[in-house]
Structure formats: C-alpha cells, structure tokens
PDB file of N, CA and C in Angstrom:
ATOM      1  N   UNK A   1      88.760  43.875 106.504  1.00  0.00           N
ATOM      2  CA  UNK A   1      88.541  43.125 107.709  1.00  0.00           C
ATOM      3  C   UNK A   1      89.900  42.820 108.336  1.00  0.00           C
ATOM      4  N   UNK A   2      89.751  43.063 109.571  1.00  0.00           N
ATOM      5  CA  UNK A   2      91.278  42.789 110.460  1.00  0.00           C
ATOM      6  C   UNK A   2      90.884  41.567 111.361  1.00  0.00           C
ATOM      7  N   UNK A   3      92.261  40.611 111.237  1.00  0.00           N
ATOM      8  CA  UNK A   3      91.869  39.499 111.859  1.00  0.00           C
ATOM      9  C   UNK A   3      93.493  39.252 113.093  1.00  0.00           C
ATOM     10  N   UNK A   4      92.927  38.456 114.143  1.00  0.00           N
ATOM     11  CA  UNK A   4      93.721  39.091 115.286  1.00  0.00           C
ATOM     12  C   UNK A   4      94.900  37.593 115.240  1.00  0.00           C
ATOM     13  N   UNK A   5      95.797  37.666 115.283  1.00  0.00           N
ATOM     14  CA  UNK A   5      96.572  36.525 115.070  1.00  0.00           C
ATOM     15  C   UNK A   5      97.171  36.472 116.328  1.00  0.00           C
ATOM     16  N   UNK A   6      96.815  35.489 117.489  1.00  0.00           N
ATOM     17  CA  UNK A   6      97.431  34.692 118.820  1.00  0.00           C
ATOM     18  C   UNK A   6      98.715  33.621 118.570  1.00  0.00           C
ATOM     19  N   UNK A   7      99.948  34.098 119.023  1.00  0.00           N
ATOM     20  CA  UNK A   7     100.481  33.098 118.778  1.00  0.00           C
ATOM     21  C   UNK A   7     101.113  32.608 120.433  1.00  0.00           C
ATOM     22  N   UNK A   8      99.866  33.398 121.495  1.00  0.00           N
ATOM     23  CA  UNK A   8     100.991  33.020 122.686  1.00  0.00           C
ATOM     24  C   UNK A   8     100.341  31.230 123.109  1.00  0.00           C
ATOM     25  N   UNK A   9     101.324  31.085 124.050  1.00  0.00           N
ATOM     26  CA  UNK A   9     101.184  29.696 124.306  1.00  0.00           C
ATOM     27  C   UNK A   9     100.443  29.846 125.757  1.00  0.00           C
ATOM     28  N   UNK A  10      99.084  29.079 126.460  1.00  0.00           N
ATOM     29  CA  UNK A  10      98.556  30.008 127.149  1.00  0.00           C
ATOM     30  C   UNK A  10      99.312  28.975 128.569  1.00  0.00           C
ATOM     31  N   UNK A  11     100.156  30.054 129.395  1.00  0.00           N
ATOM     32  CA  UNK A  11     100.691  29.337 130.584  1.00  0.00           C
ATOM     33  C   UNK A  11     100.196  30.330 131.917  1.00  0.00           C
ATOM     34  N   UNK A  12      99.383  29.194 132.480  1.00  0.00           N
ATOM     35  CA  UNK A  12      99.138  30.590 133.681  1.00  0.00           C
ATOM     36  C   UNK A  12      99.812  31.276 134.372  1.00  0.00           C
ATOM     37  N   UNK A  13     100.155  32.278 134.691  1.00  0.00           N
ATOM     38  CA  UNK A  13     101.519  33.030 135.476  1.00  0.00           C
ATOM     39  C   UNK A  13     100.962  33.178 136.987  1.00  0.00           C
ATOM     40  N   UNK A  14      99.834  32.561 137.576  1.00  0.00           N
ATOM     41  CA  UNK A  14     100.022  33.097 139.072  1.00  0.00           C
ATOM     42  C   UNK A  14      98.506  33.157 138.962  1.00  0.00           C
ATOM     43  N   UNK A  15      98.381  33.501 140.642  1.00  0.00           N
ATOM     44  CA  UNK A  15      97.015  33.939 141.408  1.00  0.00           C
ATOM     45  C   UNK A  15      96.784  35.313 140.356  1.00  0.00           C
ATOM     46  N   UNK A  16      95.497  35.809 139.889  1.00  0.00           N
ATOM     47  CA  UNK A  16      95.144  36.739 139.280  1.00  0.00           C
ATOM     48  C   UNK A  16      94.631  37.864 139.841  1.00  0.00           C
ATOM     49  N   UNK A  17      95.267  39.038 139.957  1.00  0.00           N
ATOM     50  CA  UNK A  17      94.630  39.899 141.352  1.00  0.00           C
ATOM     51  C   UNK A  17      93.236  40.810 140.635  1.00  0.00           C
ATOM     52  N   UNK A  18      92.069  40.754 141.798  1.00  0.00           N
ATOM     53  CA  UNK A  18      90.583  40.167 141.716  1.00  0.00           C
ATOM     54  C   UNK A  18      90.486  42.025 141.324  1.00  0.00           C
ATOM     55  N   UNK A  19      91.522  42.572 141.584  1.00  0.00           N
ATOM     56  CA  UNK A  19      91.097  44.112 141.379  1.00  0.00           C
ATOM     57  C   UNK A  19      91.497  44.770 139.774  1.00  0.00           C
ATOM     58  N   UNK A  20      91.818  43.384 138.927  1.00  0.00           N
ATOM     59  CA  UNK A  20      92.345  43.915 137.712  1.00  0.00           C
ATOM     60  C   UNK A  20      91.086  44.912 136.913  1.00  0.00           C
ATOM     61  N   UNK A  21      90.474  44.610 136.800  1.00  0.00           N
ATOM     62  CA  UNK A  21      88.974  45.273 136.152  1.00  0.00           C
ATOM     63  C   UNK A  21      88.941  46.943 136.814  1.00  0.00           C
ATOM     64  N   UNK A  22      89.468  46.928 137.651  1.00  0.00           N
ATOM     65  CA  UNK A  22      89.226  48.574 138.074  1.00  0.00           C
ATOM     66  C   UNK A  22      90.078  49.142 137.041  1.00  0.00           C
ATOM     67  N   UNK A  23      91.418  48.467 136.046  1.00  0.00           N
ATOM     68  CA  UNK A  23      92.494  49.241 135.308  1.00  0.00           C
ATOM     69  C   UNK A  23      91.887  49.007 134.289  1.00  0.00           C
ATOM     70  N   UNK A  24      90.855  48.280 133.813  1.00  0.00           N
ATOM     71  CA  UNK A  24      90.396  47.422 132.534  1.00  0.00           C
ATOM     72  C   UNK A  24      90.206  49.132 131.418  1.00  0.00           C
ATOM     73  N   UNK A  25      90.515  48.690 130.203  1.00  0.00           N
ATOM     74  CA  UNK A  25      89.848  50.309 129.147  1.00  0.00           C
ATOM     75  C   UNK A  25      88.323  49.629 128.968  1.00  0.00           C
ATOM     76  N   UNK A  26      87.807  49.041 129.264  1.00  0.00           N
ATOM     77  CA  UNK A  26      86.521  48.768 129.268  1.00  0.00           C
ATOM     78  C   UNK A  26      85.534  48.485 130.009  1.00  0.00           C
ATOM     79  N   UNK A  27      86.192  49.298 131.360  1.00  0.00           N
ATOM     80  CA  UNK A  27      85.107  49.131 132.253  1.00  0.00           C
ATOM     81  C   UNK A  27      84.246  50.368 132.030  1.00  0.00           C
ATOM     82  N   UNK A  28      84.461  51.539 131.153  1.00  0.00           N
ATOM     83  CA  UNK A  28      83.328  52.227 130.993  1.00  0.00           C
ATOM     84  C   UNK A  28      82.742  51.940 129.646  1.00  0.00           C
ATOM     85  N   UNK A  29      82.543  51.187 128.784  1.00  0.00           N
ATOM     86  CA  UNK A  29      82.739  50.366 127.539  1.00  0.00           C
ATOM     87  C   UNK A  29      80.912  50.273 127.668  1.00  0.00           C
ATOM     88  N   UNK A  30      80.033  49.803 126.756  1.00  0.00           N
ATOM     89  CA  UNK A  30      79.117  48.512 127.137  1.00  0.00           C
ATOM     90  C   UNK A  30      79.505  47.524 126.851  1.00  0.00           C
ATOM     91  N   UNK A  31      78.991  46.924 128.016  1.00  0.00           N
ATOM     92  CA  UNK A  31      79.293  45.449 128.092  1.00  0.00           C
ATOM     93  C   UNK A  31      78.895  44.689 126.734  1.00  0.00           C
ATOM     94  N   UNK A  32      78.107  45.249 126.167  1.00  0.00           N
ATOM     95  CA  UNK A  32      77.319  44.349 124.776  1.00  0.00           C
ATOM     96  C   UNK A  32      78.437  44.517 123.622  1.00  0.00           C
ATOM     97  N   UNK A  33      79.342  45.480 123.679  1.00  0.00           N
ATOM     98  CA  UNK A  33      80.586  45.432 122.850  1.00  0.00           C
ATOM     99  C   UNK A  33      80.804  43.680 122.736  1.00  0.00           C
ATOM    100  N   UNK A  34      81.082  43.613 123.969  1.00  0.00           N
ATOM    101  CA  UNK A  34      82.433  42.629 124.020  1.00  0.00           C
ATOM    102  C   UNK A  34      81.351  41.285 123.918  1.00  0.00           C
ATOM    103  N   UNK A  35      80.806  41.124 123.522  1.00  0.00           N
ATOM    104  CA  UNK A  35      79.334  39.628 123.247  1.00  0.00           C
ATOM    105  C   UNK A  35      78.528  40.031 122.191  1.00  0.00           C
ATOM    106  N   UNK A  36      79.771  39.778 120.529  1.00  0.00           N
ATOM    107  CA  UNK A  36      78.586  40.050 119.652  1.00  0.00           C
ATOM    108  C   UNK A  36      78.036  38.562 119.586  1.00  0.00           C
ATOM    109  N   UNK A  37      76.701  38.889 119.048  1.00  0.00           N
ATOM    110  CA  UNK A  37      76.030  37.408 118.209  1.00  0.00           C
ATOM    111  C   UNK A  37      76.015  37.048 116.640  1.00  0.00           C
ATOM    112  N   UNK A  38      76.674  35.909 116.984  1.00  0.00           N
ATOM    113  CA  UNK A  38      76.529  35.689 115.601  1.00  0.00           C
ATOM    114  C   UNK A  38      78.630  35.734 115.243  1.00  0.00           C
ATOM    115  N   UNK A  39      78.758  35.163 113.745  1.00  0.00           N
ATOM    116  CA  UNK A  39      80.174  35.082 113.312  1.00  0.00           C
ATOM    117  C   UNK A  39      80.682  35.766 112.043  1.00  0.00           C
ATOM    118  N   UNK A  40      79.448  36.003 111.634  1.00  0.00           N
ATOM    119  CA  UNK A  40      79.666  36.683 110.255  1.00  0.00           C
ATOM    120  C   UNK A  40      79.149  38.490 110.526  1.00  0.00           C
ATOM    121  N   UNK A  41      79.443  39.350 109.227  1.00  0.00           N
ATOM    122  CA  UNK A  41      79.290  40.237 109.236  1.00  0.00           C
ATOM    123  C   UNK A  41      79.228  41.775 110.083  1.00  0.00           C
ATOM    124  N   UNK A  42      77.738  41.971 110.804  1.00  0.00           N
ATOM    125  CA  UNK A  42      78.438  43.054 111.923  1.00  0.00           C
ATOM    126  C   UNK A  42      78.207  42.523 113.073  1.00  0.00           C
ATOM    127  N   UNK A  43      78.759  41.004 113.425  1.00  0.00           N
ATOM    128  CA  UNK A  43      79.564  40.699 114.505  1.00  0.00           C
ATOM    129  C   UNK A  43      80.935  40.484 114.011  1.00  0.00           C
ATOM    130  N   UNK A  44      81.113  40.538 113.299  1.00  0.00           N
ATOM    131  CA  UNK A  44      82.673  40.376 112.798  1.00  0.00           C
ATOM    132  C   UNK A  44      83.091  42.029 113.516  1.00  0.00           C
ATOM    133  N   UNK A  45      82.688  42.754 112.331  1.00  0.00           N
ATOM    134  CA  UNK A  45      83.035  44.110 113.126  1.00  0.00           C
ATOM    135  C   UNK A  45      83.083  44.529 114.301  1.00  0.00           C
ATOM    136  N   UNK A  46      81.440  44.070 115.148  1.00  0.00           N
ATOM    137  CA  UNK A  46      81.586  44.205 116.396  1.00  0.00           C
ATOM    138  C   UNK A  46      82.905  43.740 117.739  1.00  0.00           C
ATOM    139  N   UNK A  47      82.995  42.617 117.020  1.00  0.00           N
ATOM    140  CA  UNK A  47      84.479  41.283 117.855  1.00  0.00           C
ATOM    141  C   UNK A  47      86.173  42.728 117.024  1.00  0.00           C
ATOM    142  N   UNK A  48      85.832  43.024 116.186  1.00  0.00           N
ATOM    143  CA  UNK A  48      87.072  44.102 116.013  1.00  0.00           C
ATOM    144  C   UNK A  48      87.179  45.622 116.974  1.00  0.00           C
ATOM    145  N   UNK A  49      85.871  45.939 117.329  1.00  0.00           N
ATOM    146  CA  UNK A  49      85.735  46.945 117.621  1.00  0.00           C
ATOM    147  C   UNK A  49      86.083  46.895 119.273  1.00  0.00           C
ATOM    148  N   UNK A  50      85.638  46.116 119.673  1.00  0.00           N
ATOM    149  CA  UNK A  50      85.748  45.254 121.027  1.00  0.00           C
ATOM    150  C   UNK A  50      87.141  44.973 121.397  1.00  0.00           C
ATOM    151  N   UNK A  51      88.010  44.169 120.158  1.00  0.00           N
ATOM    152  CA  UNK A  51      89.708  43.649 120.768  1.00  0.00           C
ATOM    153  C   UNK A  51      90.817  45.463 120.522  1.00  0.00           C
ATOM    154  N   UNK A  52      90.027  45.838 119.478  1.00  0.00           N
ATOM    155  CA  UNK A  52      90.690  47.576 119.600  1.00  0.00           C
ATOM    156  C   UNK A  52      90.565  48.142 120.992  1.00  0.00           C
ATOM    157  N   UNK A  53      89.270  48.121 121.640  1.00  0.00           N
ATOM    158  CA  UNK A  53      89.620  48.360 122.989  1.00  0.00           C
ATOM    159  C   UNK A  53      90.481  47.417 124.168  1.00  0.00           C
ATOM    160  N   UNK A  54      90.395  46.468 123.407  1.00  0.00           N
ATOM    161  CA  UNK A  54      91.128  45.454 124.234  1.00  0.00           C
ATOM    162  C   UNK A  54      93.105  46.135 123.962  1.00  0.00           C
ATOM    163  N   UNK A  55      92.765  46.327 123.137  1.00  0.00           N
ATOM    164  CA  UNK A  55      94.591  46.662 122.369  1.00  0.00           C
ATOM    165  C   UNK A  55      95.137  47.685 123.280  1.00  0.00           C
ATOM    166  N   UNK A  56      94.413  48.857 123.899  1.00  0.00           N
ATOM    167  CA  UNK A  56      94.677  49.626 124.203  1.00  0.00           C
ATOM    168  C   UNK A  56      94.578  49.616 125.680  1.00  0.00           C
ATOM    169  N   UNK A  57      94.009  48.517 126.571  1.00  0.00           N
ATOM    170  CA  UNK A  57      94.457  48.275 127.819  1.00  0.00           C
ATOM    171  C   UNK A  57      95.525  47.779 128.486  1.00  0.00           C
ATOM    172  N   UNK A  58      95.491  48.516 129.621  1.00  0.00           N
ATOM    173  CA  UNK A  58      96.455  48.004 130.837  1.00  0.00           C
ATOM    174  C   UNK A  58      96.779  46.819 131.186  1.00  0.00           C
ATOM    175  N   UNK A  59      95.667  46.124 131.614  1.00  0.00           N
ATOM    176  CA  UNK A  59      95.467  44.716 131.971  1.00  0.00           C
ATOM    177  C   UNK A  59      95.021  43.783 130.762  1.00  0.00           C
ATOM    178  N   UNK A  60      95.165  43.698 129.483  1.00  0.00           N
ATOM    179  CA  UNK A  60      95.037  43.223 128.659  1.00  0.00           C
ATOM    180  C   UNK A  60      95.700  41.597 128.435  1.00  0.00           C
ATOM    181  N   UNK A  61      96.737  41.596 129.367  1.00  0.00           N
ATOM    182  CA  UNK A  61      97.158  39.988 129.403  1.00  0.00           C
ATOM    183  C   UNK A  61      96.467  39.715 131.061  1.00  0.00           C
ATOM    184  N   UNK A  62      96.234  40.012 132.048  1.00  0.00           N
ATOM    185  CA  UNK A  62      95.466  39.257 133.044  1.00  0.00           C
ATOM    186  C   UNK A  62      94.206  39.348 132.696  1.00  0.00           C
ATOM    187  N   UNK A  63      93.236  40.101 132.158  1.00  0.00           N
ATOM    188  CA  UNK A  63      92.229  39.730 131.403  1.00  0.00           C
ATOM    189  C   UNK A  63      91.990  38.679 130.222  1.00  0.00           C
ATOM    190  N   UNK A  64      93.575  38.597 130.035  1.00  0.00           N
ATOM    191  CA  UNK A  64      92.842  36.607 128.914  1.00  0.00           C
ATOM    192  C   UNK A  64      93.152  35.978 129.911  1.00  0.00           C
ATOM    193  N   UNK A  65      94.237  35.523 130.824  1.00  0.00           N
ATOM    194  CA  UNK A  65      94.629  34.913 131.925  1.00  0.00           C
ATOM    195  C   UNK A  65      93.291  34.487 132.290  1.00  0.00           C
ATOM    196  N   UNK A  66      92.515  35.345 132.867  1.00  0.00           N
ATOM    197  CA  UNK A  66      91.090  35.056 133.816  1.00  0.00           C
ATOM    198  C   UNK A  66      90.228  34.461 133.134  1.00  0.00           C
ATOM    199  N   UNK A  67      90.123  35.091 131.632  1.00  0.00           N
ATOM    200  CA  UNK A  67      89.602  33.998 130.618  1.00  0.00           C
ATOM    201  C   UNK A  67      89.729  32.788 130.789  1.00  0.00           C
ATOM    202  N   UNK A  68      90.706  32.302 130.035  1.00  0.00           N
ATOM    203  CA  UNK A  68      91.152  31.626 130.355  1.00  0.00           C
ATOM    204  C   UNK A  68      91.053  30.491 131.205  1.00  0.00           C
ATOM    205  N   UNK A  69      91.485  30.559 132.655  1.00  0.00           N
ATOM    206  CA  UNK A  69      91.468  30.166 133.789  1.00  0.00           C
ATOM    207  C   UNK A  69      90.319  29.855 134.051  1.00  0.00           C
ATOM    208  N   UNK A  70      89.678  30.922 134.014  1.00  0.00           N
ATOM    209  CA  UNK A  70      88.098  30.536 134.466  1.00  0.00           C
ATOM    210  C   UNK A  70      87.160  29.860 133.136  1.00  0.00           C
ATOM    211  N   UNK A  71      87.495  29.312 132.585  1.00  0.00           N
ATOM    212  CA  UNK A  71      86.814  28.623 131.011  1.00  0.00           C
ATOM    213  C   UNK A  71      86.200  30.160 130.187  1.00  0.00           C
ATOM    214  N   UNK A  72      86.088  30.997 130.472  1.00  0.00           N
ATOM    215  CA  UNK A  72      85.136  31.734 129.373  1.00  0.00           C
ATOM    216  C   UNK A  72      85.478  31.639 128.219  1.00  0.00           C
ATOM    217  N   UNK A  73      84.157  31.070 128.008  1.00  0.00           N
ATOM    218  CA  UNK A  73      83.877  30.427 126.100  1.00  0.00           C
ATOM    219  C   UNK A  73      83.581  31.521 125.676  1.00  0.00           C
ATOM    220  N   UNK A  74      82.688  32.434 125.882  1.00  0.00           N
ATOM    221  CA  UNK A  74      81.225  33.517 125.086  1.00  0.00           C
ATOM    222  C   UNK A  74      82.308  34.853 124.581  1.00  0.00           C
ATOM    223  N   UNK A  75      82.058  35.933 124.444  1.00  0.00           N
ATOM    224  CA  UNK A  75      82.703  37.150 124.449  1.00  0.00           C
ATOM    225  C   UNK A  75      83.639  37.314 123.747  1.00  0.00           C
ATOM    226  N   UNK A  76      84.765  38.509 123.929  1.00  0.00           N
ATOM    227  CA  UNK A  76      85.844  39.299 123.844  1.00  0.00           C
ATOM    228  C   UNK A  76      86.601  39.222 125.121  1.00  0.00           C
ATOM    229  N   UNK A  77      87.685  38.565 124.969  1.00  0.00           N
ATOM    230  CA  UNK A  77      88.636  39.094 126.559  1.00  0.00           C
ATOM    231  C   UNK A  77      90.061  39.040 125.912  1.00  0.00           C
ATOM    232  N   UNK A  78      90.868  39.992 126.605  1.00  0.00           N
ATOM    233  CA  UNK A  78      91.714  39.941 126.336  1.00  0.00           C
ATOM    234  C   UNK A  78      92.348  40.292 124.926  1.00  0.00           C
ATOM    235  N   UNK A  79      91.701  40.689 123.912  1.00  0.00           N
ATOM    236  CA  UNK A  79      91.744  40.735 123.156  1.00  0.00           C
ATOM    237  C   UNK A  79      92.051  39.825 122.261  1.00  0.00           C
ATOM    238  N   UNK A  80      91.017  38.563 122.386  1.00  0.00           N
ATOM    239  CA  UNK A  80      90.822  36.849 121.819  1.00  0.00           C
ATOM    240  C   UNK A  80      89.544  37.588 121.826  1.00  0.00           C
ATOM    241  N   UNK A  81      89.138  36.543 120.772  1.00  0.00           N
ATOM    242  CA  UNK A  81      87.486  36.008 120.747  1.00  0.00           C
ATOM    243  C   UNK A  81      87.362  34.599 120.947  1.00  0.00           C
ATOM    244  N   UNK A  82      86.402  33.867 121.201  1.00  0.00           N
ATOM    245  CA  UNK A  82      85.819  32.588 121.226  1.00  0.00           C
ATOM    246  C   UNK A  82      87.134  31.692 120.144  1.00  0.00           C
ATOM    247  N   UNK A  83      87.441  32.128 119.036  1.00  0.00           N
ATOM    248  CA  UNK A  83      88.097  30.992 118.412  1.00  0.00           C
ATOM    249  C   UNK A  83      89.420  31.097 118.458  1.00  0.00           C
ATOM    250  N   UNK A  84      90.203  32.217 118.824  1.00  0.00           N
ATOM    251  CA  UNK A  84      91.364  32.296 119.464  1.00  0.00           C
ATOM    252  C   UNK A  84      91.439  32.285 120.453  1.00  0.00           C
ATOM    253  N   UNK A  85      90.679  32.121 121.938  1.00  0.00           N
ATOM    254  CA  UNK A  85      91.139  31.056 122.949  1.00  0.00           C
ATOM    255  C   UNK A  85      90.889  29.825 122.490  1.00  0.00           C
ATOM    256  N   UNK A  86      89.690  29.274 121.763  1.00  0.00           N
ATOM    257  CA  UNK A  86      90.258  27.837 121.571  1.00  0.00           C
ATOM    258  C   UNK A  86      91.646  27.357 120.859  1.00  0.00           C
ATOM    259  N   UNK A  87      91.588  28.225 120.021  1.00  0.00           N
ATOM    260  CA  UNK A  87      93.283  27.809 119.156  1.00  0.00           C
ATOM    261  C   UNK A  87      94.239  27.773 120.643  1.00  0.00           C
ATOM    262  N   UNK A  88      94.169  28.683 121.248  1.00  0.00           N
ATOM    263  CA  UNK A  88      95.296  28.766 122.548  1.00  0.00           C
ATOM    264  C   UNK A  88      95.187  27.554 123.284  1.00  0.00           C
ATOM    265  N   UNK A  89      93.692  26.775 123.410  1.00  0.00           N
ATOM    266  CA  UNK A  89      93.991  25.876 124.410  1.00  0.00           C
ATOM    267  C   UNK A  89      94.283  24.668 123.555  1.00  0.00           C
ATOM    268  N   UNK A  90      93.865  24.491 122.294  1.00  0.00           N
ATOM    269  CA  UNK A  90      94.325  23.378 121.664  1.00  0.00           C
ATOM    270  C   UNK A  90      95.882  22.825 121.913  1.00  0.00           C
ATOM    271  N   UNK A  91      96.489  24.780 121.316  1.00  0.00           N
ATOM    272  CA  UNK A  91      97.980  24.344 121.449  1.00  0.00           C
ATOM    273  C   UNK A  91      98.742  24.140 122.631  1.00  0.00           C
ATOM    274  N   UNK A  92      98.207  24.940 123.618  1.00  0.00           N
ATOM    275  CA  UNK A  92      98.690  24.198 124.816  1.00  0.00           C
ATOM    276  C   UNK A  92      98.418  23.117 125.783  1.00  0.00           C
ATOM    277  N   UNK A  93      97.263  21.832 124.794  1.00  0.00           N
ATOM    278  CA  UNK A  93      97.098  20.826 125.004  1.00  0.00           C
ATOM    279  C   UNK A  93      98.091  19.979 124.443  1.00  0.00           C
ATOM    280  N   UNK A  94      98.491  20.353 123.559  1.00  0.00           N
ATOM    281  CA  UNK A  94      99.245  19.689 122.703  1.00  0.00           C
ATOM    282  C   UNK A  94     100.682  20.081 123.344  1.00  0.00           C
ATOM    283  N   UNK A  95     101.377  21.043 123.475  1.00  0.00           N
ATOM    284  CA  UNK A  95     102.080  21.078 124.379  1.00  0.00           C
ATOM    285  C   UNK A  95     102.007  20.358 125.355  1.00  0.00           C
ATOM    286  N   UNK A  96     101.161  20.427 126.134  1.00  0.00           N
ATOM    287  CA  UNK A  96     101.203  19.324 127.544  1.00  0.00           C
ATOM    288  C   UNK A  96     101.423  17.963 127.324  1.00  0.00           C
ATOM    289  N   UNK A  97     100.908  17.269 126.170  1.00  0.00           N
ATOM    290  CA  UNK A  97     100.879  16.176 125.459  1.00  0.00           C
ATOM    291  C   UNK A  97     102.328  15.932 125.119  1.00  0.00           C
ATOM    292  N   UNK A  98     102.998  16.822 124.677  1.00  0.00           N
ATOM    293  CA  UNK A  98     104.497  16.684 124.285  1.00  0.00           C
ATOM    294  C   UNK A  98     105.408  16.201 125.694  1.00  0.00           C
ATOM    295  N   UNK A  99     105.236  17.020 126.155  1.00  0.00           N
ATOM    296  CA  UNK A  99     105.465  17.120 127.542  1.00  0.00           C
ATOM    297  C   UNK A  99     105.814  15.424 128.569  1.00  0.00           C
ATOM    298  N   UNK A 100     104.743  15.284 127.995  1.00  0.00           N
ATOM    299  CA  UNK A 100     104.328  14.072 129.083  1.00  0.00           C
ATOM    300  C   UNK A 100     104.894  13.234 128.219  1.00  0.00           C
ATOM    301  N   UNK A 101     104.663  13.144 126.894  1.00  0.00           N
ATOM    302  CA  UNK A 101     105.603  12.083 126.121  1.00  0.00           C
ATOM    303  C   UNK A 101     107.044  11.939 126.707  1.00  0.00           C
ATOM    304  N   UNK A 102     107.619  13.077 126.210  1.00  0.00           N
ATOM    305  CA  UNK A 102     109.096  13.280 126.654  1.00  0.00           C
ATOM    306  C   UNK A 102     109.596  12.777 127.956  1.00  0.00           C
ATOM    307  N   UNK A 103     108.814  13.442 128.771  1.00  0.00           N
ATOM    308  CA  UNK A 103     108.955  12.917 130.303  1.00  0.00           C
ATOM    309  C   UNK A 103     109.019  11.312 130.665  1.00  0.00           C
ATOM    310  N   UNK A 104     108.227  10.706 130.214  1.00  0.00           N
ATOM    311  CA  UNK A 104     107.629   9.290 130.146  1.00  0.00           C
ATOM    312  C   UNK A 104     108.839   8.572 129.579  1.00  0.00           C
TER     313      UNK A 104
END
C-alpha cells in the first residue's frame, strides 16, 4: 500500500484560471476514479489509482488550489484525498494562528 505524504502549506497563489481542466490527465479518466466509497480496502486502492493519475498531470497544483478554495471535502484532487486536504487546512490554520499571535 502507497500512502501519499503532503507536506505543502496550503497558500492560495491567485485567481485560478477556469480553463485549467481542459490540461487536466483526467479529463478523459471516469469520473468515479476520483470518488471512491468507503476508507478501507478497494477504496484504498481506488484513492491510489486516482492520485497516480493525479501524479502525472499538468495542472496538478491548480487542481488542489480549486480544491481547496472552493471547500471540496468528497474525492481525489490534486493528488490529496479527503484526509490530506484536511491535514493541509489544519496546518495552515495553525499557521494563521501563529501569525496573528506574533503580529498582536
């Protein structure tokens, strides 16, 4: 089992241009790749099989960006699943939190 280790800190870089998905490696994909159900077993596989195509795209960082940005909880983007964007937003809550301490 391969497990995907995020260590970026998630900072938005800008307006996200709306035509990224035309470069996506998974716009000829099914969509049901990237939304397994379930956390164990062959959705585990499925969520691997899914960020491998993610690995190998173009737009692979403005596709978590939009994630991101736009809350998506469900899916594969970017090559995150559901519990590595939450790890991302934790830590860059906590970052912000630092932040404001310091500042203050």
């Amino acid at each position: 089992m391969q497990h995907t280790i995020v260590n970026t800190v998630y900072a938005p870089s800008g307006p996200v241009n709306p035509n990224w998905r035309d470069h996506a490696a998974c716009r000829d994909e099914d969509p049901e790749l990237f939304f397994p159900v379930g956390t164990t077993g062959p959705a585990l596989v499925q969520a691997e099989e899914a960020k491998a195509v993610c690995r190998r795209c173009p737009v692979m960082s403005t596709c978590l960006t939009w994630a991101l940005e736009n809350g998506q909880r469900d899916g594969v983007w970017g090559g995150t699943d559901e519990q590595d964007r939450r790890r991302m937003e934790r830590r860059a809550a906590r970052r912000r939190l630092r932040e404001q301490q310091v500042a203050a």
